[in-house]
Protein backbone atom coordinates (compact mmCIF):
# COMPACT_ATOMS: atom_id res chain seq x y z
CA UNK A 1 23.29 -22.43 29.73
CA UNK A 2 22.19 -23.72 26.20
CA UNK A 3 18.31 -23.32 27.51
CA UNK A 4 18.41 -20.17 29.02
CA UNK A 5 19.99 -18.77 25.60
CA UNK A 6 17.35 -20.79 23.88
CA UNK A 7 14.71 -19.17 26.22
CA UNK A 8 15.61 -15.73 25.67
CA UNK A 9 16.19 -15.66 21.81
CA UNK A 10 12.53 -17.02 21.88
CA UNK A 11 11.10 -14.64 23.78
CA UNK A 12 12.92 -11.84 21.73
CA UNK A 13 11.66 -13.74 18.33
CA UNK A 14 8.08 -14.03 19.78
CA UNK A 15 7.93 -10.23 20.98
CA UNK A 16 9.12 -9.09 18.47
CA UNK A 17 7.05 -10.59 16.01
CA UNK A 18 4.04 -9.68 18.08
CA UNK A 19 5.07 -6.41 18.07
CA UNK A 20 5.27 -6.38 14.24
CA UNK A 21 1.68 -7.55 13.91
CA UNK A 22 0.56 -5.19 16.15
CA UNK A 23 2.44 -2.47 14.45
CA UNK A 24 0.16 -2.48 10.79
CA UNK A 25 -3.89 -1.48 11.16
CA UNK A 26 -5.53 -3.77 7.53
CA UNK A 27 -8.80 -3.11 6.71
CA UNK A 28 -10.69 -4.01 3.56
CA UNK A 29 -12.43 -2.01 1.44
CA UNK A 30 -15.80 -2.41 -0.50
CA UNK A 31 -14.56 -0.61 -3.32
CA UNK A 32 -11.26 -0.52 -5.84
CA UNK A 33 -7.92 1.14 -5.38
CA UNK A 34 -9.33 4.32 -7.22
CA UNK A 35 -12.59 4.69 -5.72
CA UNK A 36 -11.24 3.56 -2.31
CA UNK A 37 -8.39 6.35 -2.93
CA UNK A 38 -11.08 8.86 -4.01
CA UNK A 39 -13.36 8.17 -1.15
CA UNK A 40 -10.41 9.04 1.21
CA UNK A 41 -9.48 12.16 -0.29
CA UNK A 42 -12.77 13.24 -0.03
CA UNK A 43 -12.55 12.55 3.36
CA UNK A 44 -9.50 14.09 4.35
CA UNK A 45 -10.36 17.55 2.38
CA UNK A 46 -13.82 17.17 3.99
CA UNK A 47 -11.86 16.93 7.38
CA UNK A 48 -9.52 20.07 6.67
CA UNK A 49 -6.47 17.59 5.94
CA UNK A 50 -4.01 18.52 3.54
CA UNK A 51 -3.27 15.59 1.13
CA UNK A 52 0.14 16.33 0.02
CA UNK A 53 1.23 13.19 -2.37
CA UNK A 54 -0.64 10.23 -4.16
CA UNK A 55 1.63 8.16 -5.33
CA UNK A 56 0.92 5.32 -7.77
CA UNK A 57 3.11 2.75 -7.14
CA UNK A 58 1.29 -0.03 -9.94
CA UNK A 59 1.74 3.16 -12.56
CA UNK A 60 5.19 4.14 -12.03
CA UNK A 61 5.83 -0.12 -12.56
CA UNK A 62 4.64 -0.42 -15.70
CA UNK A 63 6.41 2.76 -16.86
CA UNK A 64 9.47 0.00 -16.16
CA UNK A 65 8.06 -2.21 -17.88
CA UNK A 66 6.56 -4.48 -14.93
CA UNK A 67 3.42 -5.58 -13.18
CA UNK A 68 2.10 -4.51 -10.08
CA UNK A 69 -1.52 -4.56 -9.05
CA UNK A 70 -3.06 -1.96 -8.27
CA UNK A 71 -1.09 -0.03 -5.18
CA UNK A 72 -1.83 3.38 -4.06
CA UNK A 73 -0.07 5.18 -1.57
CA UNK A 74 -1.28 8.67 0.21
CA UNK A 75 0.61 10.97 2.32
CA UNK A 76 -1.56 13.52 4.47
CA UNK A 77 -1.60 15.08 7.36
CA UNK A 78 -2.20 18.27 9.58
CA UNK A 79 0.56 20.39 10.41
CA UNK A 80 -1.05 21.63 14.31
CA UNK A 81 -1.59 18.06 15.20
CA UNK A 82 1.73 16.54 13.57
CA UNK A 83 3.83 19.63 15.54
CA UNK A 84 2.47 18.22 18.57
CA UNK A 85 3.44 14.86 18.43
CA UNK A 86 6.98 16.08 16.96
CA UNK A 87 7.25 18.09 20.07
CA UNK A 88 6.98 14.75 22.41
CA UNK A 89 9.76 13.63 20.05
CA UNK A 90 11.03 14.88 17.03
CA UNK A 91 12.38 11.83 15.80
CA UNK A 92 8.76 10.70 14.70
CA UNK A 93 8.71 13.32 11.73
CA UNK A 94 10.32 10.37 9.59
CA UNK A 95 6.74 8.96 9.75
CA UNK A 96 4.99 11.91 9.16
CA UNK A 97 3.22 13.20 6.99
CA UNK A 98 1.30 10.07 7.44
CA UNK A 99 0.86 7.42 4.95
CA UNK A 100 -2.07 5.32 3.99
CA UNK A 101 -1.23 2.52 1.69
CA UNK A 102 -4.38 1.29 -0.59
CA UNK A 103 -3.66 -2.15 -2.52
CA UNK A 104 -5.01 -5.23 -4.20
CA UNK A 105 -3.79 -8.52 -3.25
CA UNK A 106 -3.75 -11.61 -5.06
CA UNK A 107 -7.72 -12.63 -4.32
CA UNK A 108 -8.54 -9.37 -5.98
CA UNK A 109 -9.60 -8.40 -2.36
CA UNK A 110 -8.58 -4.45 -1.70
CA UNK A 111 -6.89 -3.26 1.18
CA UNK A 112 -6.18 -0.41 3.37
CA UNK A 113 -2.90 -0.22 5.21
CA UNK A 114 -1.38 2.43 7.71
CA UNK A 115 0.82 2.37 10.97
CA UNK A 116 -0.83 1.75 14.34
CA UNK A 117 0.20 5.05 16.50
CA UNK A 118 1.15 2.56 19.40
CA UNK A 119 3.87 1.24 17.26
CA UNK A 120 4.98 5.03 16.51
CA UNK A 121 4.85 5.56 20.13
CA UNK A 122 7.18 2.72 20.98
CA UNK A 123 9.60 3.22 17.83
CA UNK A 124 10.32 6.88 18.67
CA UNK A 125 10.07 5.82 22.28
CA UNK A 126 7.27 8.94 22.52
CA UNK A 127 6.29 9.95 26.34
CA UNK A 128 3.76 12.55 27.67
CA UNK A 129 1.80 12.50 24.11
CA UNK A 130 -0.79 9.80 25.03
CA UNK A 131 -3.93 12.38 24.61
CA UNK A 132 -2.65 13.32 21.17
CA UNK A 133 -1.21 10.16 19.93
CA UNK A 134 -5.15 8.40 20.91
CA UNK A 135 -6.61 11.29 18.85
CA UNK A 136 -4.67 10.65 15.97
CA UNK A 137 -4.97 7.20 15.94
CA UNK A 138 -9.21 7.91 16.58
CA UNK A 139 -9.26 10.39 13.64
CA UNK A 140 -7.68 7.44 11.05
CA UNK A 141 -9.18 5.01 11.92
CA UNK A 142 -11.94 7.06 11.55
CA UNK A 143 -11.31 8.26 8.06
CA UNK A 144 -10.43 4.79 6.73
CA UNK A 145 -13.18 3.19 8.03
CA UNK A 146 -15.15 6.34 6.15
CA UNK A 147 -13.16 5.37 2.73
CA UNK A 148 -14.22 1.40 2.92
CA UNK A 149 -17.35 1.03 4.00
């Protein structure tokens, strides 16, 4: 009894974590926060995206009083392509607009951070979307890989 327990609290641990690996996209940038930030906007406006929030998470730290490096976050998206996917479920408007998150880590190396759409599709448990959720996740990956390179 104790092994098959054992057995399936590993396999729950192990998929689980997988899944959580799976579920963030990293990719590094050849330029700062800012510029890396800048570039992006650029490429979103250029793309007809509305950008509606940049927040700047390192800023609003040291207006506590602590240190952050440098952490960027933007929120974007396209209402006609967003209504879509909220129309497969609805439940997946608590991840939209969608977010980018641009950071430095502790190498100095920059980063760009945003949700894979496979791990939206299986949080919100998503069906009959799979054309639009693939477009979406071609069009950011897309525009980040625009913004870092």
């Amino acid at each position: 009894m104790r092994r098959w327990i054992f057995a399936i609290l590993s396999t729950l641990v192990f998929s689980t974590s997988a899944m959580a690996e799976d579920s963030l996209i990293q990719l590094e940038s050849h330029f700062n926060v800012e510029e890396t930030a800048a570039r992006m906007e650029q490429v979103l406006q250029d793309k007809g995206i509305t950008v509606f929030a940049r927040v700047n998470h390192s800023d609003a730290a040291h207006g506590v009083g602590m240190e952050l490096r440098d952490t960027v976050l933007l929120m974007f998206g396209n209402p006609k392509i967003g209504s879509r996917l909220m129309q497969c479920q609805q439940s997946v408007a608590i991840d939209l607009p969608l977010k980018v998150l641009i950071w430095k880590d502790a190498h100095e190396k920059v980063w760009v951070s945003y949700n894979a759409f496979s791990y939206l599709q299986h949080r919100h448990q998503i069906e009959g979307c799979d054309t639009t959720l693939s477009k979406m996740q071609k069009g950011l990956d897309t525009i980040v890989k625009l913004s870092v390179n």
